[in-house]
C-alpha atoms as a PDB file:
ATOM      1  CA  UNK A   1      -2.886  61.209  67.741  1.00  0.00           C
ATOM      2  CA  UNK A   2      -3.027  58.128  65.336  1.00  0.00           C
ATOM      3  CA  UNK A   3      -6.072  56.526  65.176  1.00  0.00           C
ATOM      4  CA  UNK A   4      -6.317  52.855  63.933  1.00  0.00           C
ATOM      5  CA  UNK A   5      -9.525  51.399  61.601  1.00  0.00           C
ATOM      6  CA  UNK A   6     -10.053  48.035  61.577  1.00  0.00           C
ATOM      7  CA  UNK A   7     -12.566  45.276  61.431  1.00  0.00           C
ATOM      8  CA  UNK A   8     -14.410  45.741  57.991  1.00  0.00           C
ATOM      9  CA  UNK A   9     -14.935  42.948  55.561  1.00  0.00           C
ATOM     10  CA  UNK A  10     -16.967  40.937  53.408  1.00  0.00           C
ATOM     11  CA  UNK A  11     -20.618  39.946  54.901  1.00  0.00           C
ATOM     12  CA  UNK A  12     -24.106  39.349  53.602  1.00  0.00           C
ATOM     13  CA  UNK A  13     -26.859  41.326  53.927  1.00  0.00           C
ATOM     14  CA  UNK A  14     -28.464  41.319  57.643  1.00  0.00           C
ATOM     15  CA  UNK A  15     -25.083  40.653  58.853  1.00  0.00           C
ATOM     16  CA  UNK A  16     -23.207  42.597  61.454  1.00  0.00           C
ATOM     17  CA  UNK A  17     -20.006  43.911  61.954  1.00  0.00           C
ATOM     18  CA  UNK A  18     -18.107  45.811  64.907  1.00  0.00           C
ATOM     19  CA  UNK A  19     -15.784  48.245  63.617  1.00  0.00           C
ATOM     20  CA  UNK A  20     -12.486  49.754  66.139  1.00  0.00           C
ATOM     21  CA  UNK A  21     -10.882  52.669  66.034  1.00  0.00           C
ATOM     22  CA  UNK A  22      -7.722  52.373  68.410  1.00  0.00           C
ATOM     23  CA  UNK A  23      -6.195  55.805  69.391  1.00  0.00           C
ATOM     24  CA  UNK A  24      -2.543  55.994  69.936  1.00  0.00           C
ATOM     25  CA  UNK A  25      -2.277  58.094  73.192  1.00  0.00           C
ATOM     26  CA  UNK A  26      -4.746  58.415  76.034  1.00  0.00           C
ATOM     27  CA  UNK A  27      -5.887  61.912  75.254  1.00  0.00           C
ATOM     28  CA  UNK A  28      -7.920  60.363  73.332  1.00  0.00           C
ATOM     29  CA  UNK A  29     -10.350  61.039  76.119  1.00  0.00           C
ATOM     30  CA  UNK A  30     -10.605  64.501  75.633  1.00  0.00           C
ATOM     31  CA  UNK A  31     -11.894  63.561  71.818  1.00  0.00           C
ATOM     32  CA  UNK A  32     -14.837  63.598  70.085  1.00  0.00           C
ATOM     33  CA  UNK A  33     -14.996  60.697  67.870  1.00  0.00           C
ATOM     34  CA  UNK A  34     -17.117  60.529  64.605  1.00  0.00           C
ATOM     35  CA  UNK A  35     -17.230  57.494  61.782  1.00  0.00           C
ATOM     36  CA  UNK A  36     -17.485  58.246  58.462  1.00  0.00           C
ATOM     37  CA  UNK A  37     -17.986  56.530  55.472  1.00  0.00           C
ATOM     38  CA  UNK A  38     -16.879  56.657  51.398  1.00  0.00           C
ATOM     39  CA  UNK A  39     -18.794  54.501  48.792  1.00  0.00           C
ATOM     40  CA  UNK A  40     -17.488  53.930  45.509  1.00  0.00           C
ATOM     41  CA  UNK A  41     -18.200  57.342  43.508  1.00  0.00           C
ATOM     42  CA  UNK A  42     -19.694  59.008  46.509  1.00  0.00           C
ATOM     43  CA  UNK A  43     -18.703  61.786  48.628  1.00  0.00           C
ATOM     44  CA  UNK A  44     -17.668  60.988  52.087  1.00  0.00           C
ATOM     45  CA  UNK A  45     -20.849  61.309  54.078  1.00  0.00           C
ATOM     46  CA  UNK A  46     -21.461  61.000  58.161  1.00  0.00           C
ATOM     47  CA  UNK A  47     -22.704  58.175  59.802  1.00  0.00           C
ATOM     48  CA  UNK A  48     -22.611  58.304  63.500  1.00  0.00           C
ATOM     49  CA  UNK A  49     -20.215  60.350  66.326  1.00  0.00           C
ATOM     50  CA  UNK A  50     -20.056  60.569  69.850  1.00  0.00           C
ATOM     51  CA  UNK A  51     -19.018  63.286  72.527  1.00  0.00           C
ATOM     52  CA  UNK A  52     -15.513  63.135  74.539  1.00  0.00           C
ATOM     53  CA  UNK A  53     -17.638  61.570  77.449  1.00  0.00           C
ATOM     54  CA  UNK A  54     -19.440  58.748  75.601  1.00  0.00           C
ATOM     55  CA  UNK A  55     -22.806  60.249  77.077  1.00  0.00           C
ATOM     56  CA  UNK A  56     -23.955  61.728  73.531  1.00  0.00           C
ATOM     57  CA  UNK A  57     -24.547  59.985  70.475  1.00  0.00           C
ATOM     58  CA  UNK A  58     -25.749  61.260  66.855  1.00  0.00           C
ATOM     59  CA  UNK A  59     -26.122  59.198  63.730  1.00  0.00           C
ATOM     60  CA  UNK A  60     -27.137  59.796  59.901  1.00  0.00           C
ATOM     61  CA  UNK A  61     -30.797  58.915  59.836  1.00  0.00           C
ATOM     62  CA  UNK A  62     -30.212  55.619  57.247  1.00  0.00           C
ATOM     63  CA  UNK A  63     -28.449  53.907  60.055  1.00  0.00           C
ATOM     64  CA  UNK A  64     -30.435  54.781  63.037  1.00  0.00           C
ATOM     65  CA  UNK A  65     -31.270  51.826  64.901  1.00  0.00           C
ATOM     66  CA  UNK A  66     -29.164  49.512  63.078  1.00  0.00           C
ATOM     67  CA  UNK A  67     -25.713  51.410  64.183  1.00  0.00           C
ATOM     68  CA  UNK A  68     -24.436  52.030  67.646  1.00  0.00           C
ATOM     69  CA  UNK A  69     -21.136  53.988  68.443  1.00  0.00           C
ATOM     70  CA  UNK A  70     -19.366  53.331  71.752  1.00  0.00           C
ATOM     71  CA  UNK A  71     -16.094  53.934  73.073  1.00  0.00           C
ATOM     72  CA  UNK A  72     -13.801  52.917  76.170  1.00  0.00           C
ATOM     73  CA  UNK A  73     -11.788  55.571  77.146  1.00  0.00           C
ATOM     74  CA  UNK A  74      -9.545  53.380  79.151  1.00  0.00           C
ATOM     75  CA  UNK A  75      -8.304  51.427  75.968  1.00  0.00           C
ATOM     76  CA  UNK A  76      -8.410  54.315  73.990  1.00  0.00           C
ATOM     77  CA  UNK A  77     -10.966  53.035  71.279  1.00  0.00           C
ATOM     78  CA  UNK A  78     -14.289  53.756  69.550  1.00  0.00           C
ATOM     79  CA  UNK A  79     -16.333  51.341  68.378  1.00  0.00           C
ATOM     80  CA  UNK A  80     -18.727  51.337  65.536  1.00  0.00           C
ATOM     81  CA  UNK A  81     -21.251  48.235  66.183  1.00  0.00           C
ATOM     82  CA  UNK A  82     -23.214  47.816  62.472  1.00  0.00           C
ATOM     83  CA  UNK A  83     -26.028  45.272  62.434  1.00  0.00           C
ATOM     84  CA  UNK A  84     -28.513  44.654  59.714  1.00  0.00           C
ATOM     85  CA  UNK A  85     -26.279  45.126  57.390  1.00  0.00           C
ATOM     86  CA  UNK A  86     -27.191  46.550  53.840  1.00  0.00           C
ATOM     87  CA  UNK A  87     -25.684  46.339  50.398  1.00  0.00           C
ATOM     88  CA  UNK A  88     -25.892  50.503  50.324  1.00  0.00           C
ATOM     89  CA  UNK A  89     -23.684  50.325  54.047  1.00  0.00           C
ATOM     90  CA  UNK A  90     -20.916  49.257  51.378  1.00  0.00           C
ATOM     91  CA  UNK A  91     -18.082  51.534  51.922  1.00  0.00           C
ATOM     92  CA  UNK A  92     -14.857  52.782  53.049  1.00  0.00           C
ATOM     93  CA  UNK A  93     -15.471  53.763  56.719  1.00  0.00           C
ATOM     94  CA  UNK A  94     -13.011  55.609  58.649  1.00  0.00           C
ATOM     95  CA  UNK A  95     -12.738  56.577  61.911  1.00  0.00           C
ATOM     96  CA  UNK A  96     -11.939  60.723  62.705  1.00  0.00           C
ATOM     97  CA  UNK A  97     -11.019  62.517  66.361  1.00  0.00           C
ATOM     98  CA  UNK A  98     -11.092  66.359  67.285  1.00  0.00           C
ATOM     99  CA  UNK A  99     -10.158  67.684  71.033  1.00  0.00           C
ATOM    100  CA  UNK A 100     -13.859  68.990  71.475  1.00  0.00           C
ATOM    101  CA  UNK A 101     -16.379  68.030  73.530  1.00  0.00           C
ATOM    102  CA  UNK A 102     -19.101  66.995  70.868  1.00  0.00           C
ATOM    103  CA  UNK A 103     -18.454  65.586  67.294  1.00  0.00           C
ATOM    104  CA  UNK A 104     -19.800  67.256  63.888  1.00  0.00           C
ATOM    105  CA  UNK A 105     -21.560  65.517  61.406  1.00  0.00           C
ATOM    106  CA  UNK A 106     -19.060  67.859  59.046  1.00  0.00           C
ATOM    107  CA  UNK A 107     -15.391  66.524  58.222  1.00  0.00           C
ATOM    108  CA  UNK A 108     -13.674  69.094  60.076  1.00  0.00           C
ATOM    109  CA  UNK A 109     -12.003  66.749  62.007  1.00  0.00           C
ATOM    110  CA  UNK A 110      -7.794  66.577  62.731  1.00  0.00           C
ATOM    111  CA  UNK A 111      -7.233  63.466  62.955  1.00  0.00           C
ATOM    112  CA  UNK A 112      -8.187  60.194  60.325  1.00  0.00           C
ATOM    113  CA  UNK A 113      -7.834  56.754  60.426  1.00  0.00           C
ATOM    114  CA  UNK A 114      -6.683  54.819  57.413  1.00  0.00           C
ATOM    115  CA  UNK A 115     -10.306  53.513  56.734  1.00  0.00           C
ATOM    116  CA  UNK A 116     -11.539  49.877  56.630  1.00  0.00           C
ATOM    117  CA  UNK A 117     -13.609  48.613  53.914  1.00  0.00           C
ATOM    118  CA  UNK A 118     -17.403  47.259  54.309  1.00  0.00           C
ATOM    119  CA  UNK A 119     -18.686  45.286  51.508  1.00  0.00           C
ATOM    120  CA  UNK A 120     -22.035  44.057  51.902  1.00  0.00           C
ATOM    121  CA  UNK A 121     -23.176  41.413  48.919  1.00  0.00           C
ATOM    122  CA  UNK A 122     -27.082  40.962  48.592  1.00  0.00           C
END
């Protein structure tokens, strides 16, 4: 499956962004769906994923209640909704899919999106 990343860009702190991740086929359904995120001269850490179902949700403590992850299953995309934006949520996020029920907050996923970049100036 291909998965899609799009909807980063340039904001100011307390800003908000909604990040997509469109799938290319409609098995995307029987994915679990994680985001991810890369900032400059950092390792790639997890920030939020979400079961096949959309009925379970985890996230990296630093963006608990800021971040919510959704997805429609009938268009085949995740969503990443990021409000109260920081300066340290600057980064390359990318979207990731495995055929399991629940995601991992590890990078053992199969499939990657091409990642869409957050900067968030201060």
């Amino acid at each position: 499956v291909l998965l899609q990343a799009f909807g980063g860009g340039l904001v100011q702190a307390g800003a908000s962004l909604r990040l997509s991740c469109a799938a290319s086929e409609r098995t995307f359904r029987q994915y679990a769906v994680a985001w991810f995120r890369q900032a400059p001269g950092k390792e790639r850490e997890f920030v939020a994923g979400i079961s096949w179902s959309g009925t379970r949700t985890y996230y990296t403590d630093s963006v608990k209640g800021r971040f919510t992850i959704s997805r429609d299953n009938d268009k085949s995309t995740a969503y990443l909704q990021m409000n109260t934006l920081k300066p340290e949520d600057t980064a390359v996020y990318y979207c990731a899919a495995k055929r399991t029920l629940m995601p991992s907050m590890e990078d053992d996923y199969d499939y990657w999106g091409q990642g869409t970049l957050v900067t968030v100036s201060s």
